[in-house]
C-alpha atoms as a PDB file:
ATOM      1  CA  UNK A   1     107.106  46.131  91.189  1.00  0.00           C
ATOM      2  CA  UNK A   2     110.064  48.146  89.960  1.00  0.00           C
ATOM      3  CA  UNK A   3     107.391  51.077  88.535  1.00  0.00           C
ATOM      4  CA  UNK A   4     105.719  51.084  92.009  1.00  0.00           C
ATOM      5  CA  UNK A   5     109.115  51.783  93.495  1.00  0.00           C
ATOM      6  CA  UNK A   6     110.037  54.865  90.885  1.00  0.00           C
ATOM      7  CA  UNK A   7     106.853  55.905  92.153  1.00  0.00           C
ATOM      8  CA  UNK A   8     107.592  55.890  95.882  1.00  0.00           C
ATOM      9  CA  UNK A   9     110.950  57.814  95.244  1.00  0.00           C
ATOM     10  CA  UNK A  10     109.668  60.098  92.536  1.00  0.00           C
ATOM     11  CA  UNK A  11     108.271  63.342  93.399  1.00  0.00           C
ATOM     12  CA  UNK A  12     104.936  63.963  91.983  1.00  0.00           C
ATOM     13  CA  UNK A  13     103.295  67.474  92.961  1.00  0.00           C
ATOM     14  CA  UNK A  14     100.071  66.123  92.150  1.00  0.00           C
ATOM     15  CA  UNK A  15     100.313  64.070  95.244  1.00  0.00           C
ATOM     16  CA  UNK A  16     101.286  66.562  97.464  1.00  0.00           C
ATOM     17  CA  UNK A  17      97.557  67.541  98.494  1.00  0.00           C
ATOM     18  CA  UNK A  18      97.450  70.117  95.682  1.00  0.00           C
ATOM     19  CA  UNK A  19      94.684  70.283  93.702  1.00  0.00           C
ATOM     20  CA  UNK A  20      94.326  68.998  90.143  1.00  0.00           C
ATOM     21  CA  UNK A  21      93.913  71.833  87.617  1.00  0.00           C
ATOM     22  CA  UNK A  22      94.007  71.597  84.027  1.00  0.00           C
ATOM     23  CA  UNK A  23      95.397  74.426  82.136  1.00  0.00           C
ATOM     24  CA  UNK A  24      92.413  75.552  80.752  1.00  0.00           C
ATOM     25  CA  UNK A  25      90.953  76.096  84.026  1.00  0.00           C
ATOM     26  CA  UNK A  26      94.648  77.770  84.773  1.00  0.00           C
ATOM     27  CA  UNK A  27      94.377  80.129  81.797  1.00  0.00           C
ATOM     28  CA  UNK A  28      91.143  81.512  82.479  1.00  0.00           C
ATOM     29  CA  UNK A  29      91.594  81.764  86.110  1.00  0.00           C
ATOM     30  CA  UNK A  30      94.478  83.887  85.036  1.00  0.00           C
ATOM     31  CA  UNK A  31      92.591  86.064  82.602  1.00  0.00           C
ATOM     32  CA  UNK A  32      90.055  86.710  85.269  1.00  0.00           C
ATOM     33  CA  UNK A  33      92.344  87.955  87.568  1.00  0.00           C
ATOM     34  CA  UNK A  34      94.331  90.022  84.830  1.00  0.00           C
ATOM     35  CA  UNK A  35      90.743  91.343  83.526  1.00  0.00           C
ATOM     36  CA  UNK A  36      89.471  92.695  87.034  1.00  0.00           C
ATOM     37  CA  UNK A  37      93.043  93.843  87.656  1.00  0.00           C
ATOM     38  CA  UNK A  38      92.727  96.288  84.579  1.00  0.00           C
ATOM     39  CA  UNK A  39      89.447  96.943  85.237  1.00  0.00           C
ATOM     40  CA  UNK A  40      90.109  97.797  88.829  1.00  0.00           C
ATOM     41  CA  UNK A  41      92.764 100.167  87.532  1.00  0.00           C
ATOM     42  CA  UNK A  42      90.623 101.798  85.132  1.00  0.00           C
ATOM     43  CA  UNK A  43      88.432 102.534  87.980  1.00  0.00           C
ATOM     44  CA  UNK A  44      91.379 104.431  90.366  1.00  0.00           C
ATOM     45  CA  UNK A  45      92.114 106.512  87.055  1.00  0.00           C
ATOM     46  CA  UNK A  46      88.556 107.582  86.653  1.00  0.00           C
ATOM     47  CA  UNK A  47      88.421 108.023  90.546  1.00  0.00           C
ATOM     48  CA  UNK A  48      91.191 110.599  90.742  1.00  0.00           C
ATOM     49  CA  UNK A  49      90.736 112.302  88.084  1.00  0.00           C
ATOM     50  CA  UNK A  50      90.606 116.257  88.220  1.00  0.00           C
ATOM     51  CA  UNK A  51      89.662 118.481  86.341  1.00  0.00           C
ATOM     52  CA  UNK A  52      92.623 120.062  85.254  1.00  0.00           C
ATOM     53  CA  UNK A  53      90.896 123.542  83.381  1.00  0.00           C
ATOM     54  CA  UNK A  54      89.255 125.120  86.421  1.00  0.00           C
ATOM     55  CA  UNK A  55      90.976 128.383  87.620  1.00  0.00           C
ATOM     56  CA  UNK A  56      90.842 126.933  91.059  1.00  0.00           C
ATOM     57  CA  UNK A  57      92.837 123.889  90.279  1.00  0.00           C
ATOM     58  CA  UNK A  58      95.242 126.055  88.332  1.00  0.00           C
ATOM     59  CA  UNK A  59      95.941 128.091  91.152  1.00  0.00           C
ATOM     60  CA  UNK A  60      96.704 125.415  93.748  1.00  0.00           C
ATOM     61  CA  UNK A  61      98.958 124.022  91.669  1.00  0.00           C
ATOM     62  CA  UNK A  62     101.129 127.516  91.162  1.00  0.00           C
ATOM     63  CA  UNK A  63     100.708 127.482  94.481  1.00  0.00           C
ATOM     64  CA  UNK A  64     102.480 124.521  94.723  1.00  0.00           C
ATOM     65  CA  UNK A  65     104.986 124.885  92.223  1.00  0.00           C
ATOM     66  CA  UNK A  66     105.995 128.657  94.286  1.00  0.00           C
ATOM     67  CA  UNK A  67     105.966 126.796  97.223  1.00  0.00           C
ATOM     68  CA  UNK A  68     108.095 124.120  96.226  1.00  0.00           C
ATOM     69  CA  UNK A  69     110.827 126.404  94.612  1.00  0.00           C
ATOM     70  CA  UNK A  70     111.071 128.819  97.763  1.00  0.00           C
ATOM     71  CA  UNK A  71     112.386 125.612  99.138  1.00  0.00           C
ATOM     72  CA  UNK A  72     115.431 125.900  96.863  1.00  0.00           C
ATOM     73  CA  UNK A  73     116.637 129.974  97.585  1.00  0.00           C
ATOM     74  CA  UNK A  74     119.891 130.038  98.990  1.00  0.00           C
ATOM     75  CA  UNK A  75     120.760 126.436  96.928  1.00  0.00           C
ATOM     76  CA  UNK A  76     124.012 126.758  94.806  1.00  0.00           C
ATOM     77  CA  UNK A  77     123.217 125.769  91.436  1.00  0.00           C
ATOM     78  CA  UNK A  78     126.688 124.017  90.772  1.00  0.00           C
ATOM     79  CA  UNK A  79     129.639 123.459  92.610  1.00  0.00           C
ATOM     80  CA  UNK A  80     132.576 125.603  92.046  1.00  0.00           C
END
């Protein structure tokens, strides 16, 4: 009688409508996800990749770089 009252007034998260999982099942659920996570990564690399030798890319990015440091004439380089 005493145990079935413990039980009553203890908290079991079991009980709670969550399902029962062992670890095992845990673990490799989690390696799944953390596998096709990198693998999903690996993918964006490979996706937006350029290719960085091309005279065309080259130029865009002086491009760039000119355009970003006209942005900066006129700026004091340190206080006085």
């Amino acid at each position: 009688m005493e145990s079935s009252e413990n039980k009553e007034n203890h908290f079991d998260f079991f009980e709670q409508g969550h399902p029962i999982s062992s670890l095992q099942q845990n673990f490799s659920k989690f390696r799944k996800e953390r596998h096709d996570k990198f693998k999903f990564q690996q993918y964006l690399k490979s996706a937006h990749q350029f290719d960085r030798t091309t005279k065309e890319f080259k130029s865009f990015l002086r491009s760039k770089f000119v355009e970003t440091a006209k942005n900066y004439l006129g700026v004091p380089y340190a206080q006085k």
